[in-house]
C-alpha atoms as a PDB file:
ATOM      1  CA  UNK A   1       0.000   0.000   0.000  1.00  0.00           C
ATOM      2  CA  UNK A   2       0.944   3.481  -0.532  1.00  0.00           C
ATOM      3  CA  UNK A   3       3.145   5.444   2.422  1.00  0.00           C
ATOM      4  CA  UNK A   4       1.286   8.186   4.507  1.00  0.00           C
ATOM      5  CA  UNK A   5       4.495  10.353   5.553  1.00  0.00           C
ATOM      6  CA  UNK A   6       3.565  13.573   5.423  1.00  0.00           C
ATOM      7  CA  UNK A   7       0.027  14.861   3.630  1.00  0.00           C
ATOM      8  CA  UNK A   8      -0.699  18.498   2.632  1.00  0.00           C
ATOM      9  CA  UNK A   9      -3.588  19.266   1.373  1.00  0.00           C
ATOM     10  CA  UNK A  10      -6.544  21.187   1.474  1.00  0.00           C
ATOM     11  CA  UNK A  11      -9.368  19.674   4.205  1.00  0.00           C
ATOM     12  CA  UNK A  12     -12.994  19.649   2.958  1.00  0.00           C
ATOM     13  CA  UNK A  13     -15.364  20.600   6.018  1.00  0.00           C
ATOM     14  CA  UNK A  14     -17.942  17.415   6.381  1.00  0.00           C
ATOM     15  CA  UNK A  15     -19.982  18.333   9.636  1.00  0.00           C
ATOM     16  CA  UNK A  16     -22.111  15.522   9.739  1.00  0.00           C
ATOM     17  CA  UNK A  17     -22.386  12.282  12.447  1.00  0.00           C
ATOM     18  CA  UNK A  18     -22.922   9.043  11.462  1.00  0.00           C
ATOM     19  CA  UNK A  19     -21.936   9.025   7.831  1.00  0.00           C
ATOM     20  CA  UNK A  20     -22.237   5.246   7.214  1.00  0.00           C
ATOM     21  CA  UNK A  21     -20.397   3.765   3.941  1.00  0.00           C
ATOM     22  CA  UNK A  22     -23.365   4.002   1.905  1.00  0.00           C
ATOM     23  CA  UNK A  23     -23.512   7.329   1.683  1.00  0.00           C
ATOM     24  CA  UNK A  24     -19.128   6.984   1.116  1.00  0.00           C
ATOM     25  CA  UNK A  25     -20.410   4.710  -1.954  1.00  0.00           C
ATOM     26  CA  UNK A  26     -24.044   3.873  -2.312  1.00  0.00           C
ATOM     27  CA  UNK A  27     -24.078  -0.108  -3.027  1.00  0.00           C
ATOM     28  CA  UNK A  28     -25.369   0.207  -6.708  1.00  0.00           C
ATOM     29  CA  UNK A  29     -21.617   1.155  -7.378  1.00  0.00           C
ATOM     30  CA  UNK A  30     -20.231  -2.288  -6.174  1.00  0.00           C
ATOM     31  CA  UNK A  31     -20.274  -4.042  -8.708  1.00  0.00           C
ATOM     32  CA  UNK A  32     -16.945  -3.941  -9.555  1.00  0.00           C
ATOM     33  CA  UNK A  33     -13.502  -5.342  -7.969  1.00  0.00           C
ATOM     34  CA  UNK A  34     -11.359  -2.489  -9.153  1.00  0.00           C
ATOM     35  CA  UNK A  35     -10.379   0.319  -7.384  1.00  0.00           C
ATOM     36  CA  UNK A  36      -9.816   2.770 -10.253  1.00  0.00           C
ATOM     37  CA  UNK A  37     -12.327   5.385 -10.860  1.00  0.00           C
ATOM     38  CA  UNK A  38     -14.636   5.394  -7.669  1.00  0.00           C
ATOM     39  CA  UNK A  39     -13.334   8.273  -6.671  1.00  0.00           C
ATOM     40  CA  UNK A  40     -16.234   9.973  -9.254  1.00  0.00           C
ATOM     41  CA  UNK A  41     -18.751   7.750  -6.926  1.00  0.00           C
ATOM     42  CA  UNK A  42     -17.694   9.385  -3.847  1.00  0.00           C
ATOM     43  CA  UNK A  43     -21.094  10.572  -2.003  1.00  0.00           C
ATOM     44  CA  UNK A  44     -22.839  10.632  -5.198  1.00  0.00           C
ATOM     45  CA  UNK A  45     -26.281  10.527  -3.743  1.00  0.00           C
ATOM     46  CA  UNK A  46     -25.113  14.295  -1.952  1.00  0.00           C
ATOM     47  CA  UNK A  47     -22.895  15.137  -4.374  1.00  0.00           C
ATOM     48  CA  UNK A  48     -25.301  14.419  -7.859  1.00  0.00           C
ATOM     49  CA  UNK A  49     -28.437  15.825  -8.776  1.00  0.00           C
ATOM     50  CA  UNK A  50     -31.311  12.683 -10.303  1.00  0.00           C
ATOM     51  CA  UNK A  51     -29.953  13.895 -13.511  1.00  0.00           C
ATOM     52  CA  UNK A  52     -26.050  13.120 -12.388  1.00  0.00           C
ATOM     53  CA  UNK A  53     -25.630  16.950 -12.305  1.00  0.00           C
ATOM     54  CA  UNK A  54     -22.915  18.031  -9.678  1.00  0.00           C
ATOM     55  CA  UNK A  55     -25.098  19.931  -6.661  1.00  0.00           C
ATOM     56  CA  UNK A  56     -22.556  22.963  -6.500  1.00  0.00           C
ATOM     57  CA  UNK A  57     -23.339  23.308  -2.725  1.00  0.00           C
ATOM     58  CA  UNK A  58     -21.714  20.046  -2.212  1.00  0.00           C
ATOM     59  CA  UNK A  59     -18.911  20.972  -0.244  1.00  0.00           C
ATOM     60  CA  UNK A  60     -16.369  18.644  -2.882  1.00  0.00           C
ATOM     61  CA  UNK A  61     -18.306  20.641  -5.947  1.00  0.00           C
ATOM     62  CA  UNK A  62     -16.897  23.585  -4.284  1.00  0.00           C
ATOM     63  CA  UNK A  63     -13.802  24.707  -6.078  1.00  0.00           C
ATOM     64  CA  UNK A  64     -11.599  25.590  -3.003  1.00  0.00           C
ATOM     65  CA  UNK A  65     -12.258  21.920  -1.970  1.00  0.00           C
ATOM     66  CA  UNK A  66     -12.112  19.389  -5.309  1.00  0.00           C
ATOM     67  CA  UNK A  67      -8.580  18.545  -4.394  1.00  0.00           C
ATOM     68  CA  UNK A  68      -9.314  18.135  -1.163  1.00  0.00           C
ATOM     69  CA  UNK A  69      -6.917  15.562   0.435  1.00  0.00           C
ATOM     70  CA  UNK A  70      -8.480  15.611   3.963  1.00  0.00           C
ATOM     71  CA  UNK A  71     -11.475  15.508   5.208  1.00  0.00           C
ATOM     72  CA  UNK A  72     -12.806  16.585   8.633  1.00  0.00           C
ATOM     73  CA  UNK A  73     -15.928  15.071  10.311  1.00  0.00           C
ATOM     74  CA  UNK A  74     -17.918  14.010  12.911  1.00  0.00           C
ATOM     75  CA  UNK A  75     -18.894  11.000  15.601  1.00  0.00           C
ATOM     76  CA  UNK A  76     -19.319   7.951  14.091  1.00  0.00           C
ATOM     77  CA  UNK A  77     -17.899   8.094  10.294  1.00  0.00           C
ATOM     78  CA  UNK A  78     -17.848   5.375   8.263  1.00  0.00           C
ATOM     79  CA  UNK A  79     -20.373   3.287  10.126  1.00  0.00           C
ATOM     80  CA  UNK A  80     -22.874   0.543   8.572  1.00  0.00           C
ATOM     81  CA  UNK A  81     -21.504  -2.174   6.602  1.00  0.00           C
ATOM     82  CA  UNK A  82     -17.962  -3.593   5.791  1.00  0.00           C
ATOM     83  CA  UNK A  83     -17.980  -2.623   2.226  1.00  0.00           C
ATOM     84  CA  UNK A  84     -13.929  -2.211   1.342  1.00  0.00           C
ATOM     85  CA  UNK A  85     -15.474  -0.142  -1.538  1.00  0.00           C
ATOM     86  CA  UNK A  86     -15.349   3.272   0.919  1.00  0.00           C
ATOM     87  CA  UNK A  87     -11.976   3.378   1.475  1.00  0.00           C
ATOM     88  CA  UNK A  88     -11.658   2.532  -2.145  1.00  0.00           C
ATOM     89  CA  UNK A  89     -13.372   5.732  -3.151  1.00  0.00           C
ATOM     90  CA  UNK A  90     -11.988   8.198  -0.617  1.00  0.00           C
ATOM     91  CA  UNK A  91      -8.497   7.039  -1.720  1.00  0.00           C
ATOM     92  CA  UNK A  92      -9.202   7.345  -5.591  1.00  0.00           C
ATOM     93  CA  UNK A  93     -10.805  10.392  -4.947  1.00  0.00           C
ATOM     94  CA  UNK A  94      -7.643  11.815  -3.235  1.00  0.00           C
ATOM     95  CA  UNK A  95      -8.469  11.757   0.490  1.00  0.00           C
ATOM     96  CA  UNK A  96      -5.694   9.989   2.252  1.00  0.00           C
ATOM     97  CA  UNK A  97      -6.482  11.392   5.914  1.00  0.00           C
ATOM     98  CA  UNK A  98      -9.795  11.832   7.676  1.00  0.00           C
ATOM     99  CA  UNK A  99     -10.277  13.252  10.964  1.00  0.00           C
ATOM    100  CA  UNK A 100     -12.910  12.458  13.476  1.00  0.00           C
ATOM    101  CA  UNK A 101     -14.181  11.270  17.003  1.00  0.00           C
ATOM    102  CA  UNK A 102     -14.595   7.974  16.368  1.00  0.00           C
ATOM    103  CA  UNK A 103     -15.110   5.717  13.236  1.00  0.00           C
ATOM    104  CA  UNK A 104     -16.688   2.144  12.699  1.00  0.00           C
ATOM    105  CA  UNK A 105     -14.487  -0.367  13.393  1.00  0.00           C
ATOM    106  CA  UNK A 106     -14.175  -2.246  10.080  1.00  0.00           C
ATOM    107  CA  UNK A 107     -14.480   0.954   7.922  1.00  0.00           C
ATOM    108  CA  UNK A 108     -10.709   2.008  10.331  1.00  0.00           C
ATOM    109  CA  UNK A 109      -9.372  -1.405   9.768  1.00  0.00           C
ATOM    110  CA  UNK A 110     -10.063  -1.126   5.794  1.00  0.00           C
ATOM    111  CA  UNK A 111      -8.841   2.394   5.432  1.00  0.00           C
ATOM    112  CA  UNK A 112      -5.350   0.828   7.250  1.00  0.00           C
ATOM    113  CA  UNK A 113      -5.453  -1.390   4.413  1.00  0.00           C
ATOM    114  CA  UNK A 114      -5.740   0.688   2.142  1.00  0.00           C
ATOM    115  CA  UNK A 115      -2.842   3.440   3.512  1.00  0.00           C
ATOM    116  CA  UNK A 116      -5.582   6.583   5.090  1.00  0.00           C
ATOM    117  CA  UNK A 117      -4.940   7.518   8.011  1.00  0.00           C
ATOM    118  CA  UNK A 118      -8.158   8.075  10.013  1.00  0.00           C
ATOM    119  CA  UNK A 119      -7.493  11.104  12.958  1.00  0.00           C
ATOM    120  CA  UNK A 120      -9.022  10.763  16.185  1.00  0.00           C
ATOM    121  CA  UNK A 121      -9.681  14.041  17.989  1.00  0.00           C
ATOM    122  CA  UNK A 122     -12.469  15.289  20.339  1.00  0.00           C
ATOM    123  CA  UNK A 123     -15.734  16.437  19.092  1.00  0.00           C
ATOM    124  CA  UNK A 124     -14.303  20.264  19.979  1.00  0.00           C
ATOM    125  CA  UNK A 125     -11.471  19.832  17.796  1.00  0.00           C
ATOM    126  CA  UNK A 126     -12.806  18.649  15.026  1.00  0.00           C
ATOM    127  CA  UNK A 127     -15.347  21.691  15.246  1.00  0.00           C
ATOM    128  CA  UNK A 128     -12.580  23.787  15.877  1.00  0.00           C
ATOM    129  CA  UNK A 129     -10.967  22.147  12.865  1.00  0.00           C
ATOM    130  CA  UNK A 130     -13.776  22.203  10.269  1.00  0.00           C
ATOM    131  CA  UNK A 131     -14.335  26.419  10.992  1.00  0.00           C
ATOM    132  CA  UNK A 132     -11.005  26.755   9.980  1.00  0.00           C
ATOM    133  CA  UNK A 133     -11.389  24.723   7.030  1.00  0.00           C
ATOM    134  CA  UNK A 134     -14.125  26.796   6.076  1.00  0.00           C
ATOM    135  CA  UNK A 135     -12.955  30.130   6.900  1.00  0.00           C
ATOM    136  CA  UNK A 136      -9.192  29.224   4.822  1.00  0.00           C
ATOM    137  CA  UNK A 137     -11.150  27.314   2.184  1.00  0.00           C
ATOM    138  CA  UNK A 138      -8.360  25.494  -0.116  1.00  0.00           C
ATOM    139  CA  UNK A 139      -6.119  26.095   2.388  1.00  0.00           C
ATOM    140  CA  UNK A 140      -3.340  23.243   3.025  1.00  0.00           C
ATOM    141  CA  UNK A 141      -3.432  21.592   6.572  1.00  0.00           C
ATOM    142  CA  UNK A 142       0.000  19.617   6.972  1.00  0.00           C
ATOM    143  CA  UNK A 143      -0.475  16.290   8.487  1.00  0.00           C
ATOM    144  CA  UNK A 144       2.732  14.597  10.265  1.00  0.00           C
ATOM    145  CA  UNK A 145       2.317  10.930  11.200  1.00  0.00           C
ATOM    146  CA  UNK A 146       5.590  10.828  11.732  1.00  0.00           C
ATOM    147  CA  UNK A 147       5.881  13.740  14.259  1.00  0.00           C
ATOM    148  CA  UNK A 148       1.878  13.052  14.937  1.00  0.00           C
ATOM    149  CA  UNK A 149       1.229  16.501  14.575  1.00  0.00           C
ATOM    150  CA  UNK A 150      -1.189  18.574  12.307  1.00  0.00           C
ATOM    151  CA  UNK A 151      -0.158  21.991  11.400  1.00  0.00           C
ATOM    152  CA  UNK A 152      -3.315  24.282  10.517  1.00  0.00           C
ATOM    153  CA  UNK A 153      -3.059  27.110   7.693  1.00  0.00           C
ATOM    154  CA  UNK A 154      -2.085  30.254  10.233  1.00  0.00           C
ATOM    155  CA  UNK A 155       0.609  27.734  12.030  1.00  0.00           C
ATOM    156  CA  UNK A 156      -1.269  26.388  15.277  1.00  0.00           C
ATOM    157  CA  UNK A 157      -0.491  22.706  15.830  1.00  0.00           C
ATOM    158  CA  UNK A 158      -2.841  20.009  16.882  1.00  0.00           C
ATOM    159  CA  UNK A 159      -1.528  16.711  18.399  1.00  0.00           C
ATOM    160  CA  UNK A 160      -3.387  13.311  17.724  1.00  0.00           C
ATOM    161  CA  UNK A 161      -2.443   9.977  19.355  1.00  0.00           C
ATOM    162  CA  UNK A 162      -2.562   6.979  16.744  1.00  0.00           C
ATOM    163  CA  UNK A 163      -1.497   3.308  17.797  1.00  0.00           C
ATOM    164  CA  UNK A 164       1.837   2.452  17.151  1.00  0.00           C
ATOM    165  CA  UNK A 165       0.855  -0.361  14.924  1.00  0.00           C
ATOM    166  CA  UNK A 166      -0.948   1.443  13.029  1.00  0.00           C
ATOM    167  CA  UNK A 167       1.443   4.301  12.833  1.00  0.00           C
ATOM    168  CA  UNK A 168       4.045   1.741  11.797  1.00  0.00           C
ATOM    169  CA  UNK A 169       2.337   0.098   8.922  1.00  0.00           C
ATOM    170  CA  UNK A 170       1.014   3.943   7.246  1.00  0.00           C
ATOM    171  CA  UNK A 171       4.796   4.794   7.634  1.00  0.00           C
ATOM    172  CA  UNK A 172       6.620   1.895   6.093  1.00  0.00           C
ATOM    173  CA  UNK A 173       3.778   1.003   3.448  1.00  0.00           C
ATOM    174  CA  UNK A 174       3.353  -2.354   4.946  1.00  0.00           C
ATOM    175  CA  UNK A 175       0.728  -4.480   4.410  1.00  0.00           C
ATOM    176  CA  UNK A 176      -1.001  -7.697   6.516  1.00  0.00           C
ATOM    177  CA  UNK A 177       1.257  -9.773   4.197  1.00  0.00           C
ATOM    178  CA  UNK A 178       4.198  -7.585   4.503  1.00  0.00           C
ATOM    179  CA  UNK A 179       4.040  -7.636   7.979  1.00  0.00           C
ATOM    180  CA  UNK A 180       3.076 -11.223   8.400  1.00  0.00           C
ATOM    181  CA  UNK A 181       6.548 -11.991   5.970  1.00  0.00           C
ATOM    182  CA  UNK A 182       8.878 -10.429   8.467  1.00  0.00           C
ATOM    183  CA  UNK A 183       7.900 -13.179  10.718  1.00  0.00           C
ATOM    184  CA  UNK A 184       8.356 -16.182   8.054  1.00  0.00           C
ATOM    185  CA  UNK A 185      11.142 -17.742  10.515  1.00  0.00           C
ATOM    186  CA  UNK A 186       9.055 -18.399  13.359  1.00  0.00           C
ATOM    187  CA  UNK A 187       5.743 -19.410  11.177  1.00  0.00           C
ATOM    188  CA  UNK A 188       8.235 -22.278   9.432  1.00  0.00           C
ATOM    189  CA  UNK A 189       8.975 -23.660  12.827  1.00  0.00           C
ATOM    190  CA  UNK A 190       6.127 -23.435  14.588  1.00  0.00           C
ATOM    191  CA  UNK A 191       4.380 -25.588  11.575  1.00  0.00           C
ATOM    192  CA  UNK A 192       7.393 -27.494  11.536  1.00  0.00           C
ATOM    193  CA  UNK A 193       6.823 -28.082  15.312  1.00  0.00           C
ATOM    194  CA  UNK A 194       2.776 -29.031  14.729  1.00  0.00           C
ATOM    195  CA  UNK A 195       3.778 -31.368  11.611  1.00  0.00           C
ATOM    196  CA  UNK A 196       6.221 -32.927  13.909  1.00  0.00           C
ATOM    197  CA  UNK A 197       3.579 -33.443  16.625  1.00  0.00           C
ATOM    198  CA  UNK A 198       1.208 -34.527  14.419  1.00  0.00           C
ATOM    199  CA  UNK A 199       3.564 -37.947  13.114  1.00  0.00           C
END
């Protein structure tokens, strides 16, 4: 998967609780296995008209925002079901951080897949965060995993916690398998131990 070093970027303002991942990618856009081009499927029930027309008060219609690389939200993002398809369109949309109180669990563990690193900061914060994202529309935000620091447009810096895990994997680009590799030693003997066992 792709690095997540450092990320600057404009931040799109999304002040909304419990956006589950059908409105990320409603389910009629599923059908395929590919992650290339749902990025164009991103919210399309908010961000398309019935005729496919863009709404232009969509906040990612909005021209200080269509290369929006984070997003800041609310409680609960990325909740309902497990489709891997959410992820898929943030990430081929461009977003490769979103920041929020809390997530659903399988939504976080695919967008660690998938190298996005989701931001966990109190409900204050992120209100704090999307006014400034609205009042210095297009401007970049500077997220450090690294240095787990987020520098806003006039300089302030807000700190985020993130498991080191986590951290380690969006650093190094390091996948399940990758990481599961680095181990290959002690999986050989411990199934040559349990073939042994098993004569």
């Amino acid at each position: 998967m792709q690095k997540f070093t450092v990320l600057k970027a404009a931040a799109a303002p999304f002040p909304q609780t419990h956006v589950d991942t059908d409105k990320i990618i409603p389910a009629r856009y599923m059908t395929t296995v590919s992650r290339k081009g749902l990025g164009k499927r991103l919210f399309a029930e908010a961000r398309y008209d019935e005729g496919g027309r863009e709404r232009p008060e969509f906040v990612l219609n909005q021209p200080a925002y269509r290369q929006a690389g984070i997003l800041v939200a609310y409680e609960n993002f990325g909740c309902g079901s497990s489709r891997e398809h959410a992820p898929w369109a943030l990430a081929d949309f461009g977003i490769r951080c979103v920041i929020a109180p809390s997530f659903g669990d399988i939504f976080r563990a695919n967008c660690l897949k998938n190298g996005i690193l989701l931001v966990h900061l109190p409900r204050a914060v992120c209100e704090h965060l999307v006014a400034v994202a609205t009042d210095r529309a297009g401007e970049a935000f500077a997220v450090d995993l690294e240095q787990r620091r987020i520098t806003l447009p006039d300089g302030e810096v807000v700190v985020f916690e993130i498991a080191a895990p986590d951290r380690e994997a969006l650093l190094t680009g390091a996948d399940e398998i990758i990481r599961s590799l680095r181990h290959e030693d002690r999986i050989s003997a411990y199934e040559a131990r349990l073939a042994g066992e098993a004569r």
